[in-house]
C-alpha atoms as a PDB file:
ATOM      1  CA  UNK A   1    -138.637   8.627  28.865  1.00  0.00           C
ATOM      2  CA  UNK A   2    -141.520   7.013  30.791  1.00  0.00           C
ATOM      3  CA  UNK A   3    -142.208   6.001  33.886  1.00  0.00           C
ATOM      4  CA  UNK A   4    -141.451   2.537  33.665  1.00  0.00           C
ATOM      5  CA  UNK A   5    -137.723   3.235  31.884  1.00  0.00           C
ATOM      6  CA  UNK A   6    -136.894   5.694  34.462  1.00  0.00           C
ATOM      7  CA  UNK A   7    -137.979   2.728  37.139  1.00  0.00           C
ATOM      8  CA  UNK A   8    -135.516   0.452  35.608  1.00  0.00           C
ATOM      9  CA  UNK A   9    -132.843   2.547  34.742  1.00  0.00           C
ATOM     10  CA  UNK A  10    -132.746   3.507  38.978  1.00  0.00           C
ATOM     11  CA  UNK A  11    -132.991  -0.027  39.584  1.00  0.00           C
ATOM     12  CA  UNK A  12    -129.897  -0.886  37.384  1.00  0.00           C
ATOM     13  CA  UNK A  13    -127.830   1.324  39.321  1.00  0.00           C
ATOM     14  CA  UNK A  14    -129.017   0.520  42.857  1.00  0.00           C
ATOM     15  CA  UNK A  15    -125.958   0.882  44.124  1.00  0.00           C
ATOM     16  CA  UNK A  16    -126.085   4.562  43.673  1.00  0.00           C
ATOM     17  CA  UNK A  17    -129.605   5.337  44.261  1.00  0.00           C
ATOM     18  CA  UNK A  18    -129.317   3.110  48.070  1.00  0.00           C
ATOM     19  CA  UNK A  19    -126.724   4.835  49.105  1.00  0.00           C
ATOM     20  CA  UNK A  20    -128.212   8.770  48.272  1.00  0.00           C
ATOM     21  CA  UNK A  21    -131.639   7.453  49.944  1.00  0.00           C
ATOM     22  CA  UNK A  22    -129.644   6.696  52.969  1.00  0.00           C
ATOM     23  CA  UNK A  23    -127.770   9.524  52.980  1.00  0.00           C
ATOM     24  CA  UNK A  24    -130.498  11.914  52.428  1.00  0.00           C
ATOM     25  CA  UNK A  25    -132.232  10.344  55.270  1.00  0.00           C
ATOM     26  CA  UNK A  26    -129.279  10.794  57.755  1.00  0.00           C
ATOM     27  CA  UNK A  27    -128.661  14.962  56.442  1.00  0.00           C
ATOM     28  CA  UNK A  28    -132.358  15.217  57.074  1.00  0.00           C
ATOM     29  CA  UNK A  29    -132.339  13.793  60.633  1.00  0.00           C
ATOM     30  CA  UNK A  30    -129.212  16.103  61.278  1.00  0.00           C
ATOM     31  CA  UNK A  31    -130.812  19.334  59.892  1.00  0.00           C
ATOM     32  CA  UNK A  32    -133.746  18.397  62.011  1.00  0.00           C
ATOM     33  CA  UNK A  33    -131.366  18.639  65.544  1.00  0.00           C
ATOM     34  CA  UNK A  34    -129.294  21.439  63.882  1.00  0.00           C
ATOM     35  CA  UNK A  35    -132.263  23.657  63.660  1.00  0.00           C
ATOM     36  CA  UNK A  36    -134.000  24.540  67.217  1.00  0.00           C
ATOM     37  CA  UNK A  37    -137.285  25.338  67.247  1.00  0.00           C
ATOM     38  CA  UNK A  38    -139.159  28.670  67.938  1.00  0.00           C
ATOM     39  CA  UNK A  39    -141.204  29.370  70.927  1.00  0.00           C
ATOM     40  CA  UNK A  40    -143.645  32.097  70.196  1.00  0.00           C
ATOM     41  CA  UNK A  41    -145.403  34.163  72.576  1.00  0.00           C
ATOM     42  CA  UNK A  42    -147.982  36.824  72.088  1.00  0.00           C
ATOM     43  CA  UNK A  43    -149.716  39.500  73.700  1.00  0.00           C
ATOM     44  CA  UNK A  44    -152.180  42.056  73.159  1.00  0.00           C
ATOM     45  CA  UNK A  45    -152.552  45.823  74.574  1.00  0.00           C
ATOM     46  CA  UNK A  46    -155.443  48.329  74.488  1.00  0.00           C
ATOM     47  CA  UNK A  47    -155.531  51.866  74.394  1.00  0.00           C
ATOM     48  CA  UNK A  48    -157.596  53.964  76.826  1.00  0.00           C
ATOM     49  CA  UNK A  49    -159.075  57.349  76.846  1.00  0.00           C
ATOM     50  CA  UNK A  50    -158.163  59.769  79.311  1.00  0.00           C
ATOM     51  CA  UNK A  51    -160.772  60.553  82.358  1.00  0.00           C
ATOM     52  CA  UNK A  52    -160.991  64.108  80.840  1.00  0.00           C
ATOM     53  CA  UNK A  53    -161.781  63.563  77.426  1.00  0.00           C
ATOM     54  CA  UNK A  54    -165.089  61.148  78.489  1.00  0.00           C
ATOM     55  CA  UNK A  55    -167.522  62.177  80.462  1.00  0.00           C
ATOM     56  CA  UNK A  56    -167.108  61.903  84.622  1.00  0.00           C
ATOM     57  CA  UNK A  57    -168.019  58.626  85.639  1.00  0.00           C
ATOM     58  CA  UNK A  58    -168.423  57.359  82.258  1.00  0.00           C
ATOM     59  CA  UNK A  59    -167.478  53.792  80.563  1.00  0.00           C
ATOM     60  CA  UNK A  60    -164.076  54.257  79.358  1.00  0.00           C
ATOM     61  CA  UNK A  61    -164.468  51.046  77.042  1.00  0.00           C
ATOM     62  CA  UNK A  62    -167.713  52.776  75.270  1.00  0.00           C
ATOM     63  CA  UNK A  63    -165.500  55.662  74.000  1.00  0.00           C
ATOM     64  CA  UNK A  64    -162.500  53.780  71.962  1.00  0.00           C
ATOM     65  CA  UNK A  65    -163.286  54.794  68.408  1.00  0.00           C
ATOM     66  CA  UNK A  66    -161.105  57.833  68.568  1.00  0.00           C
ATOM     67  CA  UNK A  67    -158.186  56.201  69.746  1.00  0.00           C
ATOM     68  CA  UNK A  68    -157.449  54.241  65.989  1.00  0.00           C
ATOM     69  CA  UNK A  69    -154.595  56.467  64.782  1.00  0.00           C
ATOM     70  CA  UNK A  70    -153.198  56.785  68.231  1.00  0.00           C
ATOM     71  CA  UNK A  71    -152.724  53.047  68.134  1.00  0.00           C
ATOM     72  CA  UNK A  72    -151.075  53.532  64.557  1.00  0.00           C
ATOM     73  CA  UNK A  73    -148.635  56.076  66.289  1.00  0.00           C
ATOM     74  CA  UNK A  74    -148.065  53.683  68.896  1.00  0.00           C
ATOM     75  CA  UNK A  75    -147.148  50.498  66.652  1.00  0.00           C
ATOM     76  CA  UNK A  76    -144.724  52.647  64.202  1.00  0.00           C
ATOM     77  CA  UNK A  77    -142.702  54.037  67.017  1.00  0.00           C
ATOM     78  CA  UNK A  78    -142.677  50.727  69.363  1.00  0.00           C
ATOM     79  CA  UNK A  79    -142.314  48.781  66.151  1.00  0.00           C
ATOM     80  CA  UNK A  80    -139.185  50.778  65.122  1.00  0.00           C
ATOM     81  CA  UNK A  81    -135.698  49.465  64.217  1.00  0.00           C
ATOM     82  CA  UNK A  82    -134.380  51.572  67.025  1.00  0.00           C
ATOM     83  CA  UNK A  83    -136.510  50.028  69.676  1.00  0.00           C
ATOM     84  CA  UNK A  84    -136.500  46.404  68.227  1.00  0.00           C
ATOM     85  CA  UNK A  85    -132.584  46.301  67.973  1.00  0.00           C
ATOM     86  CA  UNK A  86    -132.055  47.304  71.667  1.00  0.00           C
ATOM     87  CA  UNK A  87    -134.114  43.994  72.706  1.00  0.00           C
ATOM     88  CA  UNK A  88    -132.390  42.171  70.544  1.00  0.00           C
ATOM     89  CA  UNK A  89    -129.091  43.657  71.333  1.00  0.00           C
ATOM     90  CA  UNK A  90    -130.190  41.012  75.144  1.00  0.00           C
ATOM     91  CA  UNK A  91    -131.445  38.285  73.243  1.00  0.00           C
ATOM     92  CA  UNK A  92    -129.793  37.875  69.902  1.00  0.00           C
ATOM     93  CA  UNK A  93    -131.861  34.929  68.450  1.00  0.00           C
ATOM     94  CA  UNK A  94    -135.561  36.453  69.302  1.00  0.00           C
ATOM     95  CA  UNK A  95    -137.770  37.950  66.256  1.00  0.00           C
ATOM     96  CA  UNK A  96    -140.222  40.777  67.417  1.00  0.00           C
ATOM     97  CA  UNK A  97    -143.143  41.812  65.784  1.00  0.00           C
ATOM     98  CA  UNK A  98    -145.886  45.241  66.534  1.00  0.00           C
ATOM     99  CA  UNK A  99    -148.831  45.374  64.665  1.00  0.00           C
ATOM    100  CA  UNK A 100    -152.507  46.205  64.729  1.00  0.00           C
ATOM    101  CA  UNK A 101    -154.946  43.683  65.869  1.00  0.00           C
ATOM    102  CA  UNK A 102    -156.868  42.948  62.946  1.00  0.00           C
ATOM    103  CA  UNK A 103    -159.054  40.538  64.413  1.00  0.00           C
ATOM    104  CA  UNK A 104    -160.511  43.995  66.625  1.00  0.00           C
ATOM    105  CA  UNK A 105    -162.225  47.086  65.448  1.00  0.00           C
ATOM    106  CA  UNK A 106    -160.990  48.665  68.603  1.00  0.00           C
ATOM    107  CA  UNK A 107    -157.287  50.311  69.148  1.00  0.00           C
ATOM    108  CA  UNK A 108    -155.549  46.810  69.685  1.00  0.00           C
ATOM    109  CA  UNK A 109    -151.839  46.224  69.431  1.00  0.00           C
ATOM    110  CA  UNK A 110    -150.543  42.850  68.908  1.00  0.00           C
ATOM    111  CA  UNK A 111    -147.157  41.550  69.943  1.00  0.00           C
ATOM    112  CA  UNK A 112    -145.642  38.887  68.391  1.00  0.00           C
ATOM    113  CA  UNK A 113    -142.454  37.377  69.852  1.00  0.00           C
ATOM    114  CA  UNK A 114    -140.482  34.340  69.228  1.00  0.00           C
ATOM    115  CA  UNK A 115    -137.178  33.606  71.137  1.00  0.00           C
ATOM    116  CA  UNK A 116    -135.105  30.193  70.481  1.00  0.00           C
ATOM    117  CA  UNK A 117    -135.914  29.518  74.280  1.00  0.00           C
ATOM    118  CA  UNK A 118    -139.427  28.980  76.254  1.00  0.00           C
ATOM    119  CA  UNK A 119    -137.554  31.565  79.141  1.00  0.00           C
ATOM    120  CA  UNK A 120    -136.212  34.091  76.102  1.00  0.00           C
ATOM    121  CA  UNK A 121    -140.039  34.515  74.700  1.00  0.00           C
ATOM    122  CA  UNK A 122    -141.253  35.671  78.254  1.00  0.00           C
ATOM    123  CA  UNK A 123    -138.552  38.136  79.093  1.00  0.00           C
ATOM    124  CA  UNK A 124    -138.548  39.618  75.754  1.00  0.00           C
ATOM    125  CA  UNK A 125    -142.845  40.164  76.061  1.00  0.00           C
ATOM    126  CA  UNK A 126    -142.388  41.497  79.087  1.00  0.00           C
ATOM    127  CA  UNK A 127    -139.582  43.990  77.621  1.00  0.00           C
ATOM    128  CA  UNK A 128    -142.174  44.673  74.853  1.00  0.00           C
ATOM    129  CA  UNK A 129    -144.842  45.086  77.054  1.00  0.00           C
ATOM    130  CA  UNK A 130    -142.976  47.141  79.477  1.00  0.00           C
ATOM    131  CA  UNK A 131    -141.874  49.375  75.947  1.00  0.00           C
ATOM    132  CA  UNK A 132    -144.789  49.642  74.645  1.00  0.00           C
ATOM    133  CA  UNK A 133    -145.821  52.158  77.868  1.00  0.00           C
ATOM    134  CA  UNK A 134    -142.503  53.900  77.880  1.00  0.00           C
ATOM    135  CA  UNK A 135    -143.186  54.721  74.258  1.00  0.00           C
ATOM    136  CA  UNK A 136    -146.605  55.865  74.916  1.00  0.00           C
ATOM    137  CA  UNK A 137    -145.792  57.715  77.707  1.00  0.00           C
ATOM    138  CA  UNK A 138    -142.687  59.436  75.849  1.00  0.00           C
ATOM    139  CA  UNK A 139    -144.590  60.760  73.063  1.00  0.00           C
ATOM    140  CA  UNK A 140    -147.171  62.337  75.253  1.00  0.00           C
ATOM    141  CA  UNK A 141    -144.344  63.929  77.335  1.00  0.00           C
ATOM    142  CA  UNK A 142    -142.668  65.683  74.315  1.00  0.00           C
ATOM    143  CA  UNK A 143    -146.653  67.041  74.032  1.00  0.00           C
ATOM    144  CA  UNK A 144    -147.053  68.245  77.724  1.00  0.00           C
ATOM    145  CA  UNK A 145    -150.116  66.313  77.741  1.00  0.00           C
ATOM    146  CA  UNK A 146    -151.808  66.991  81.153  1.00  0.00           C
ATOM    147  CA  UNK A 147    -152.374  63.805  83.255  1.00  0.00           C
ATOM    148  CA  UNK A 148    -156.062  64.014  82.828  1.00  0.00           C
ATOM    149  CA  UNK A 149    -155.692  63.900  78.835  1.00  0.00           C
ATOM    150  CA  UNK A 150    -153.363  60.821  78.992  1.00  0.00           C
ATOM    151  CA  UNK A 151    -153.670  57.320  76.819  1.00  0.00           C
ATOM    152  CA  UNK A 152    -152.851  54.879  78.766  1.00  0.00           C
ATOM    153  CA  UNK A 153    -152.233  50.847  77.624  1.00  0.00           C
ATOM    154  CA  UNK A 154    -153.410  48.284  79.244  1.00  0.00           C
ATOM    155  CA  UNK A 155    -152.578  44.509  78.543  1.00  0.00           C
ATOM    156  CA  UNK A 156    -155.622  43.086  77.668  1.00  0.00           C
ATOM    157  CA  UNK A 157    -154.180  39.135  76.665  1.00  0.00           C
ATOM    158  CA  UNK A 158    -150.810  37.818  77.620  1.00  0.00           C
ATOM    159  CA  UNK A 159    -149.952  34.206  76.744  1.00  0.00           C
ATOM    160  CA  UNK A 160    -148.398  32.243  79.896  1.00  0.00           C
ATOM    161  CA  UNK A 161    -146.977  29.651  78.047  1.00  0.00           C
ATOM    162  CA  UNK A 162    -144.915  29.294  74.126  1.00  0.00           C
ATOM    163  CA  UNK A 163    -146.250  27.572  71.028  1.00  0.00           C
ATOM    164  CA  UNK A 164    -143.687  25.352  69.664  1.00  0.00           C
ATOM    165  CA  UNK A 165    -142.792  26.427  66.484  1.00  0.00           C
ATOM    166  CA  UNK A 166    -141.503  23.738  63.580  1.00  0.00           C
ATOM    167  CA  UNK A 167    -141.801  25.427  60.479  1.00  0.00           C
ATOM    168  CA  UNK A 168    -138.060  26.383  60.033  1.00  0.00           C
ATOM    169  CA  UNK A 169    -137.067  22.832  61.047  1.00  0.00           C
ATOM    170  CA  UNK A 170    -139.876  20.872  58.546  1.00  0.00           C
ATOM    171  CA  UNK A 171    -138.369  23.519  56.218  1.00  0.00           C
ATOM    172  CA  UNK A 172    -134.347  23.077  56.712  1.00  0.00           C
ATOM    173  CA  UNK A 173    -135.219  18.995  56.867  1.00  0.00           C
ATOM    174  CA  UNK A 174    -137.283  18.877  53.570  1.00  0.00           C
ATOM    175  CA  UNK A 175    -134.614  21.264  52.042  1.00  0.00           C
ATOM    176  CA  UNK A 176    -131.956  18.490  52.687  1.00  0.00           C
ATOM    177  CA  UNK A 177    -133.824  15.745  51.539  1.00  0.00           C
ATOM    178  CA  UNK A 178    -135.204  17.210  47.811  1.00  0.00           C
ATOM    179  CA  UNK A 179    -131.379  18.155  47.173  1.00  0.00           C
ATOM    180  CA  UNK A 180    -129.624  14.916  47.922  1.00  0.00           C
ATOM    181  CA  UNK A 181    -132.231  13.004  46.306  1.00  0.00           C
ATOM    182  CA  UNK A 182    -132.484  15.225  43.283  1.00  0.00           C
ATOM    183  CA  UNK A 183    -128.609  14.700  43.018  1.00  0.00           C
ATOM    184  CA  UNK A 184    -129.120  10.912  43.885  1.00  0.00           C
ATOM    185  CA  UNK A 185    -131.132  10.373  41.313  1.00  0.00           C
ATOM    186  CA  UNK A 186    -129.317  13.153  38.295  1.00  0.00           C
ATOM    187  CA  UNK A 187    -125.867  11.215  38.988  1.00  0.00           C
ATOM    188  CA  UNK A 188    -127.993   7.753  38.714  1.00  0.00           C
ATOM    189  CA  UNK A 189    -129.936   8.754  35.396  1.00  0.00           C
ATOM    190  CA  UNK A 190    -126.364  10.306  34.264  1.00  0.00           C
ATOM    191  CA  UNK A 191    -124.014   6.975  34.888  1.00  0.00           C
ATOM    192  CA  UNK A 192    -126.667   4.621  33.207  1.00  0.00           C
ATOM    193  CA  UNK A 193    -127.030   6.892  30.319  1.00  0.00           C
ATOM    194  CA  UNK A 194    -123.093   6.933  30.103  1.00  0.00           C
ATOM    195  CA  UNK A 195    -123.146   3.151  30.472  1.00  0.00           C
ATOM    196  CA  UNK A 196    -125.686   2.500  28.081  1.00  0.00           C
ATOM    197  CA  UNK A 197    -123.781   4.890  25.382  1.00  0.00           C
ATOM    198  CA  UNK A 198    -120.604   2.742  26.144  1.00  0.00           C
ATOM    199  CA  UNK A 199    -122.045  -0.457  25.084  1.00  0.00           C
ATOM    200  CA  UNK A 200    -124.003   1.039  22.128  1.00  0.00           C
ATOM    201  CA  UNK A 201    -119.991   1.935  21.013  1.00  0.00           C
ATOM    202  CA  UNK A 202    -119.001  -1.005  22.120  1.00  0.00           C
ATOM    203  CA  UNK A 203    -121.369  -2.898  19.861  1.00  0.00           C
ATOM    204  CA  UNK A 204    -120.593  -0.918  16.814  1.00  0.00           C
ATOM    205  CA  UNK A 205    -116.508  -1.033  16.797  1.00  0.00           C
ATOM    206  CA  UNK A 206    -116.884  -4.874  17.765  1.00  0.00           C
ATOM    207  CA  UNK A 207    -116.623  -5.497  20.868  1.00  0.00           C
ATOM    208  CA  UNK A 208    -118.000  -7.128  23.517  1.00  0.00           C
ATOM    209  CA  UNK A 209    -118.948  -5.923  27.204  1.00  0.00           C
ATOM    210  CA  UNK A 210    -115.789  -6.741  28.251  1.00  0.00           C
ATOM    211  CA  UNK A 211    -113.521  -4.847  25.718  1.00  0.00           C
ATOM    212  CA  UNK A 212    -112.193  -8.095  24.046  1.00  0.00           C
ATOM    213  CA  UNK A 213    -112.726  -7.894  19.772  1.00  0.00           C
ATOM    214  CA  UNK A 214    -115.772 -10.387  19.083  1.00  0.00           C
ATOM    215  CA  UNK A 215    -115.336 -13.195  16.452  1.00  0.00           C
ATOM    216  CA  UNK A 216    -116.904 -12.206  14.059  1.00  0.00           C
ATOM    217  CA  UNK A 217    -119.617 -15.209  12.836  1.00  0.00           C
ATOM    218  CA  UNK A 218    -117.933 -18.204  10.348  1.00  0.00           C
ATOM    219  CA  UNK A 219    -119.460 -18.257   6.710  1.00  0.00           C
ATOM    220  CA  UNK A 220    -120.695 -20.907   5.550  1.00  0.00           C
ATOM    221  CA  UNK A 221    -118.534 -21.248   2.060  1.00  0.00           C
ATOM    222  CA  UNK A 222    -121.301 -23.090  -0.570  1.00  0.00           C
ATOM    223  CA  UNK A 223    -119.970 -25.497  -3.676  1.00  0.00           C
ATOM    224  CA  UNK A 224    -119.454 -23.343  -6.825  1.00  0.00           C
ATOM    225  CA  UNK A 225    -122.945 -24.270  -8.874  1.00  0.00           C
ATOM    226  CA  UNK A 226    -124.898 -24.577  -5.706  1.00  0.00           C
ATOM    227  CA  UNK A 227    -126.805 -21.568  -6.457  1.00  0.00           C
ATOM    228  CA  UNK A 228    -128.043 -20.950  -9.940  1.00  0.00           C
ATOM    229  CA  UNK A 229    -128.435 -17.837 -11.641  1.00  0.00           C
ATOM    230  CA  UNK A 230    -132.256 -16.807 -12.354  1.00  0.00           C
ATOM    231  CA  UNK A 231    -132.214 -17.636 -16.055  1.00  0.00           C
ATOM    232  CA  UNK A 232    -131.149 -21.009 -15.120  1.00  0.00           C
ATOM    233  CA  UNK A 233    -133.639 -21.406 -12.587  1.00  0.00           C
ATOM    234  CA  UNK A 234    -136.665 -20.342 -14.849  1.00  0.00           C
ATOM    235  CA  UNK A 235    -135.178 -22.536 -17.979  1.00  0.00           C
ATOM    236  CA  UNK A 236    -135.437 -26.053 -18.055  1.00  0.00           C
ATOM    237  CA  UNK A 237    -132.177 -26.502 -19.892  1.00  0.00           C
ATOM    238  CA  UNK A 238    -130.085 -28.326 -18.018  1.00  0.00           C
ATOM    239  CA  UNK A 239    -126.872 -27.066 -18.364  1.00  0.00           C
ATOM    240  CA  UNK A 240    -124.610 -30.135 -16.651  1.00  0.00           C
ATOM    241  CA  UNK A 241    -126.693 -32.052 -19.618  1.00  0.00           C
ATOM    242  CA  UNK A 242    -125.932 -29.901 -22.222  1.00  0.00           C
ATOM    243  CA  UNK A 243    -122.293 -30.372 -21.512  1.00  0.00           C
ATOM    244  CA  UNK A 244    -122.312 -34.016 -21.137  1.00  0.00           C
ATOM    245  CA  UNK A 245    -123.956 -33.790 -24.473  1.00  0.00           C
ATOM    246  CA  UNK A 246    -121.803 -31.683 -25.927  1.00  0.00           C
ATOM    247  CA  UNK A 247    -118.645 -33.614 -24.810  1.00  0.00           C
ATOM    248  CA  UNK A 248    -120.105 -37.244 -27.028  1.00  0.00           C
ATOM    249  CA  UNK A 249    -120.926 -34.867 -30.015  1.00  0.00           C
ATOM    250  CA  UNK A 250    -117.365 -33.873 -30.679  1.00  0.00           C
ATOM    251  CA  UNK A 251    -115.376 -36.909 -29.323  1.00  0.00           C
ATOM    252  CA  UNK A 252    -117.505 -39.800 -31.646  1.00  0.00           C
ATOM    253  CA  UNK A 253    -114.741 -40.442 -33.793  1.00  0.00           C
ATOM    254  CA  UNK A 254    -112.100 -40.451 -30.858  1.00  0.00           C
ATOM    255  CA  UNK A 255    -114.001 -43.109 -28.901  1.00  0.00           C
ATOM    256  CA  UNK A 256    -114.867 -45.213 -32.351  1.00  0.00           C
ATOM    257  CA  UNK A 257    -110.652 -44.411 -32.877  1.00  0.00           C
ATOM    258  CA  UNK A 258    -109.453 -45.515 -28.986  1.00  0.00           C
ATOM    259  CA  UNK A 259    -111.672 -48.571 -29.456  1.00  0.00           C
ATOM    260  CA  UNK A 260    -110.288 -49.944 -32.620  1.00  0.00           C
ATOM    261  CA  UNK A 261    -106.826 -49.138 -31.434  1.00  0.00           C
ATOM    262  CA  UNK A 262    -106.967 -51.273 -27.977  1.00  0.00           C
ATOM    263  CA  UNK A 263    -108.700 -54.841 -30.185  1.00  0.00           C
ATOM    264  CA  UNK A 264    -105.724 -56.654 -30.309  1.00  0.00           C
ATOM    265  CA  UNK A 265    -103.813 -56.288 -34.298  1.00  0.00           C
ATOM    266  CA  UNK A 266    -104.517 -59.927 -36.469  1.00  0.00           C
ATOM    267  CA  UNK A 267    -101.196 -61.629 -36.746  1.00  0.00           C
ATOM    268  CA  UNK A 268    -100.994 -63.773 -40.661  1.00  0.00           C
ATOM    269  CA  UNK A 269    -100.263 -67.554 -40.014  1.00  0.00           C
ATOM    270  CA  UNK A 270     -96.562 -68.095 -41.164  1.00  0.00           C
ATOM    271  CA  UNK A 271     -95.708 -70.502 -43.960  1.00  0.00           C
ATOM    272  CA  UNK A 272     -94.120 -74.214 -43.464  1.00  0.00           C
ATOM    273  CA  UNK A 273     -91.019 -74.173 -45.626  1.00  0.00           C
END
């Protein structure tokens, strides 16, 4: 099936494929209200050496490259199920992520958080911000890490306002739309086929669109001898001749008999006495 016959067959049944389009259309507007957005906020922390492990007076910032697998540390336990479900245990609908910068060389963590509200995305950063210290400062308790040895995290980029988020809605609309359509058009395709199958039988037990027996088409009834038979037709014996012929051959004598018999019999004169 081609292009052009599936064109025609969806225009034959209009009626169906109208309706669907509209329908789809008005599912698709509906999913898009049905589905909020996401606001997404993000933020990102560094880690810093303590003032005992650098030199006195020195740069802080020029003495980062031992502080990679503390950041690991820190994203695994901030990014835990344990500390994630007690945020979300507040705010229900918001997705948290902890990772590693990967944009940085440096011990970065990146925050990723995205709350069905503008409000919900900045109180749960702040909670993740605010965690992501406790943590920190937790794990270097349970070492009796000496003040002067401590990492400490500092927030290096916090956004101040969301980014509006539409992939789940583009996503729930287009969903809606491909699946009434696709039915719109299987339940078109499968009614025309049906149709056209119907008329096909239709056709072959005699009937017409309507169900009523056709007539079936008058014969034309031809005049015995109208059509001769092919050694007829290639001889030029004429065989209405032959029997006209045939018919003053053997009835001479009963013409030469019926003629003598209808002259009129000669009658002698009678005799005067």
């Amino acid at each position: 099936m081609n292009l052009l016959t599936t064109l025609r067959s969806l225009w034959r049944r209009w009626y169906i494929v109208v309706p669907g389009v509209l329908l789809a259309a008005g599912l698709a507007v509906g999913a898009w209200f049905a589905v909020p957005p996401g606001y997404e906020r993000t933020a990102s922390q560094l880690l810093l050496p303590g003032t005992q492990s650098i030199p006195s007076e020195a740069n802080p910032f020029l003495y980062l490259g031992g502080l990679s697998n503390a950041a690991d540390v820190v994203v695994r336990a901030v990014g835990s199920d344990n500390v994630i479900s007690a945020v979300q245990k507040e705010y229900p609908d918001a997705e948290v992520e902890v990772t590693r910068d990967v944009t940085n060389s440096g011990p970065f963590i990146l925050i990723t958080v995205t709350a069905s509200s503008d409000a919900d995305a900045e109180s749960v950063l702040d909670l993740m911000l605010a965690e992501t210290a406790q943590v920190l400062s937790d794990l270097q308790n349970d070492e009796r890490i000496t003040a002067e040895n401590r990492i400490t995290v500092v927030p290096i980029a916090v956004d101040t306002e969301s980014v509006l988020q539409q992939r789940e809605r583009l996503i729930a609309v287009a969903a809606v739309a491909v699946v009434v359509l696709a039915l719109t058009l299987l339940v078109a395709g499968l009614v025309d086929g049906l149709v056209i199958q119907r008329r096909r039988r239709a056709k072959g037990a005699g009937r017409d669109d309507d169900g009523d027996v056709a007539t079936p088409p008058t014969e034309e009834i031809e005049e015995p001898g109208a059509e001769l038979s092919e050694t007829e037709q290639e001889s030029d014996f004429d065989p209405v001749e032959s029997r006209s012929v045939g018919l003053g051959i053997f009835d001479t004598d009963d013409d030469e008999t019926s003629s003598d018999a209808d002259e009129p019999a000669t009658v002698p004169p009678r005799r005067q006495r």
